[in-house]
Protein backbone atom coordinates (compact mmCIF):
# COMPACT_ATOMS: atom_id res chain seq x y z
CA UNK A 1 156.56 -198.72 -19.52
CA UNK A 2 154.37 -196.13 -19.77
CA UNK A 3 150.82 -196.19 -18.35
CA UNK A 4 147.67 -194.40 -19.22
CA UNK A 5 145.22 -193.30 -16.68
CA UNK A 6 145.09 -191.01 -13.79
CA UNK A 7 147.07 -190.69 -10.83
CA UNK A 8 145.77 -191.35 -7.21
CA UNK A 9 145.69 -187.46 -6.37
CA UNK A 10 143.66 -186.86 -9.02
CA UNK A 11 141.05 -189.77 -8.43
CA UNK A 12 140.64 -188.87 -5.06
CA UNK A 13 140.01 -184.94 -5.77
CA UNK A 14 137.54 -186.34 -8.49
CA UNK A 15 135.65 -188.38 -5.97
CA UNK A 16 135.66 -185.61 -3.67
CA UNK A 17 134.06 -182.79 -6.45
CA UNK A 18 131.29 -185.70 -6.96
CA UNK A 19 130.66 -185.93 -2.96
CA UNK A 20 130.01 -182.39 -2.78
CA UNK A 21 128.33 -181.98 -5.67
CA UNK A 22 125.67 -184.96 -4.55
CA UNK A 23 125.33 -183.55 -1.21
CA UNK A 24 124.74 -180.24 -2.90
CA UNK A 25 122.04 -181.73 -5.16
CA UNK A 26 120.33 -183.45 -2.08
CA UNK A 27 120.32 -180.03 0.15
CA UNK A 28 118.64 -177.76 -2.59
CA UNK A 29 115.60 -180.19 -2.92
CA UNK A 30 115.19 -181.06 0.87
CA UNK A 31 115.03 -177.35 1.00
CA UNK A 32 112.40 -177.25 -2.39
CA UNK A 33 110.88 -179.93 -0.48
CA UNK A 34 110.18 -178.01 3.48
CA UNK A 35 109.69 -174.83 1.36
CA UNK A 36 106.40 -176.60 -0.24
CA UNK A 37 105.10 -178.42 3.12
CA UNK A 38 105.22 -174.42 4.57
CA UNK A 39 103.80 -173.23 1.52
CA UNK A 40 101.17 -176.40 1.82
CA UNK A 41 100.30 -176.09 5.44
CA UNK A 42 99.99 -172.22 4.96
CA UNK A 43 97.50 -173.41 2.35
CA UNK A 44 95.46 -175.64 4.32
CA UNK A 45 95.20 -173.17 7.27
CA UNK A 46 93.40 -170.51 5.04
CA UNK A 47 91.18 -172.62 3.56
CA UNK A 48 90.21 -174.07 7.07
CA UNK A 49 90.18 -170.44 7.92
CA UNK A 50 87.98 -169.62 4.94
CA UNK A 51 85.09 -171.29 6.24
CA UNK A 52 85.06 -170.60 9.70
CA UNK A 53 83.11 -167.54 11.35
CA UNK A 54 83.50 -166.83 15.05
CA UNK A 55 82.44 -164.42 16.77
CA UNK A 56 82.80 -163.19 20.38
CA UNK A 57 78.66 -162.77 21.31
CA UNK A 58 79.25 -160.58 24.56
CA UNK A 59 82.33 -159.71 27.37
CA UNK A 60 80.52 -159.47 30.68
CA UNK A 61 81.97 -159.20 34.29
CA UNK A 62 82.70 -162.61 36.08
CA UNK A 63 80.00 -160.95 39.09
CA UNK A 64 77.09 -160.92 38.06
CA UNK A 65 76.09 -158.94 41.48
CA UNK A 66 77.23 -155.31 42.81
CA UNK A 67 79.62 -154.77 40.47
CA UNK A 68 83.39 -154.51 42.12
CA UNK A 69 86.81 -152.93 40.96
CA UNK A 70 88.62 -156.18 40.68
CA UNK A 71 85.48 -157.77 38.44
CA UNK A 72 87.26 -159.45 35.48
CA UNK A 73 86.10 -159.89 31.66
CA UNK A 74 84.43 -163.30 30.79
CA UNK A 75 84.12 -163.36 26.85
CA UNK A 76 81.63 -165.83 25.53
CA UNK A 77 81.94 -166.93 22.16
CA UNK A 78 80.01 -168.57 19.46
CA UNK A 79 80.39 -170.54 15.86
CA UNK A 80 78.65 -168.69 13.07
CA UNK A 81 80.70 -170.82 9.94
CA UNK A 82 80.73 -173.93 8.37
CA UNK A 83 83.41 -175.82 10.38
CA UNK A 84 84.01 -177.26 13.84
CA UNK A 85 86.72 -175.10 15.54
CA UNK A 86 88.97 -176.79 18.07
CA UNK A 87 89.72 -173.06 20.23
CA UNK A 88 92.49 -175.07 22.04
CA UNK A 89 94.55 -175.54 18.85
CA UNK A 90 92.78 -172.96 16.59
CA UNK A 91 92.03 -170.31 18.27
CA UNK A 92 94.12 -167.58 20.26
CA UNK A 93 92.54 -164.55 22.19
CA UNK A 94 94.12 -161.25 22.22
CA UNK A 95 93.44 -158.04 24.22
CA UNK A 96 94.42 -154.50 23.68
CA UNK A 97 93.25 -152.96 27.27
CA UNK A 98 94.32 -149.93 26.20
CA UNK A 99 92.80 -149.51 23.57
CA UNK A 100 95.42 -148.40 21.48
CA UNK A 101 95.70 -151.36 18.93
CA UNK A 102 98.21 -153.40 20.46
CA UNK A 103 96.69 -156.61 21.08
CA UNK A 104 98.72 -159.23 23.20
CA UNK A 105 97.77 -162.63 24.26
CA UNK A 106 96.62 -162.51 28.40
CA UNK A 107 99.49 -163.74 29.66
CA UNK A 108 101.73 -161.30 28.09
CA UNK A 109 99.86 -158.04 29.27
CA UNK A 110 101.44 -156.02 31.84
CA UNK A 111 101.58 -156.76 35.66
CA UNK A 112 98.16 -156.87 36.99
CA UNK A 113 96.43 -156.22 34.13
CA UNK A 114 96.23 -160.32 33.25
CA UNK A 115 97.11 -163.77 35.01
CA UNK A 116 100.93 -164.29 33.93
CA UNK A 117 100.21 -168.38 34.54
CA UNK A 118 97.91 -168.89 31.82
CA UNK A 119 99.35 -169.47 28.51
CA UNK A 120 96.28 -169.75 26.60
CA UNK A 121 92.73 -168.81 27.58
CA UNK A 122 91.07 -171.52 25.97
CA UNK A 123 93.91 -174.38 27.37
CA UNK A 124 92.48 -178.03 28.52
CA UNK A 125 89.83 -180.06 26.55
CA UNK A 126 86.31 -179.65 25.34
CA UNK A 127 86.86 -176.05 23.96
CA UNK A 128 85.68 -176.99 20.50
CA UNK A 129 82.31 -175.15 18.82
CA UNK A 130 81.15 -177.24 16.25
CA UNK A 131 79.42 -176.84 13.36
CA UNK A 132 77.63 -173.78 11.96
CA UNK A 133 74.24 -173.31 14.06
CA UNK A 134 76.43 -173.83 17.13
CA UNK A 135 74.51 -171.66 20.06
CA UNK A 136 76.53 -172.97 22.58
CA UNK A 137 78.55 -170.05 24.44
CA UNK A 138 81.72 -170.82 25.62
CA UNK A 139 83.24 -168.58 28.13
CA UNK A 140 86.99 -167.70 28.84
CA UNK A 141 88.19 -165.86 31.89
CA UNK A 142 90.02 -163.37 30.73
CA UNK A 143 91.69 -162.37 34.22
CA UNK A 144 91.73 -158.81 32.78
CA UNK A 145 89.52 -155.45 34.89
CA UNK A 146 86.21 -155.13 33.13
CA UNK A 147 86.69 -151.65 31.77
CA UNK A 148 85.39 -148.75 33.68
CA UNK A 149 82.23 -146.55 32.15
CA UNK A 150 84.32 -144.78 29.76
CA UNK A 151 86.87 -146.89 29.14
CA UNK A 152 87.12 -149.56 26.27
CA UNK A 153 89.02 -152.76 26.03
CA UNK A 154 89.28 -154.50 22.88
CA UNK A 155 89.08 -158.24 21.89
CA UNK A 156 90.89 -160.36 19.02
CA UNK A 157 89.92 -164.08 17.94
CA UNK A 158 92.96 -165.29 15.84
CA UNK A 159 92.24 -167.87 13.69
CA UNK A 160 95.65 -169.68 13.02
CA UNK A 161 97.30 -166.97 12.96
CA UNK A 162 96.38 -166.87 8.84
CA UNK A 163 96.47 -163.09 8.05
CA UNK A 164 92.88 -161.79 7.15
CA UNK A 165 91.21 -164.21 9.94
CA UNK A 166 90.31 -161.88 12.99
CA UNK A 167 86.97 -161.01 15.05
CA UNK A 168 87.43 -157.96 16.48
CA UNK A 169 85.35 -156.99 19.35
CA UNK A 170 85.30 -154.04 21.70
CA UNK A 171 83.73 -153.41 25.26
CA UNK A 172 82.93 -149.78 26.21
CA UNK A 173 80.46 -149.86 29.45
CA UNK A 174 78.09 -146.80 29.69
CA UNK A 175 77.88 -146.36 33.16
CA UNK A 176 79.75 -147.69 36.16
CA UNK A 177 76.56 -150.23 37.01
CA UNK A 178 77.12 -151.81 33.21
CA UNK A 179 77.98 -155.48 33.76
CA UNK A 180 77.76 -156.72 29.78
CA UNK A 181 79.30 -155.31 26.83
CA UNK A 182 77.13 -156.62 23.53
């Protein structure tokens, strides 16, 4: 007696093709998928970015008296835009000492030129500006030489790292008795 139908080998390499192929199927959209939440949340940041101004108002020694060599860079800061910025998460600070455009975060400057233990300079809570008409200035301790008369240093505000969203800033004192940079 003859029978119609397919063997066993050929079932099982039949389920197998339609296994893979599913698991195919599902891959390519959980990848469609994470590719639109990073195209979404890159989004979101510029717009958030769109409407927010900062602006660093000043970078003044942390001694206000005789001015010394090892007098580090306080940089106050201030909200000029339309939305409340949270510096903690936000916001990063970068310095280019050197002035020679390359701008790194304080804790990754060379030896002795920043304090290797802190990660971010606006860390720990209540760093937020709010709103637009914000005067509050909030100061960060850079842990970085103010510059010597001559000398610049300058100053990045990151916003979210969203290309286009800087504040540049640079400090060039006048004279060795200069204590603020405007």
């Amino acid at each position: 007696m003859k029978r119609k139908g397919i063997t066993p080998v050929i079932a099982v390499v039949l389920l197998l093709l339609i296994t893979v192929g599913a698991v195919a199927s599902a891959w390519g959209l959980y990848q469609q998928i994470t590719s639109n939440q990073q195209q979404v949340d890159r989004l979101n940041a510029r717009q958030a970015a769109s409407s927010t101004e900062i602006s660093i108002q000043s970078a003044y020694r942390n001694n206000t008296g005789t001015p010394q060599p090892s007098d580090t860079v306080n940089v106050s800061l201030r909200n000029n835009g339309g939305e409340a910025v949270n510096l903690t998460r936000d916001v990063r600070l970068l310095v280019d000492p050197n002035n020679n455009g390359e701008y790194l975060p304080p804790n990754l400057l060379p030896s002795g030129v920043g304090n290797p233990e802190d990660s971010e300079c606006f860390g720990g809570t209540g760093k937020t500006l709010t709103t637009e008409g914000d005067s509050r200035d909030l100061t960060c301790n850079t842990q970085i030489d103010f510059p010597s008369a001559g000398d610049t240093i300058n100053f990045r505000l990151s916003y979210q790292n969203v290309d286009g969203y800087n504040w540049d800033f640079s400090c060039s004192p006048s004279s060795s008795n200069t204590i603020r940079c405007d």
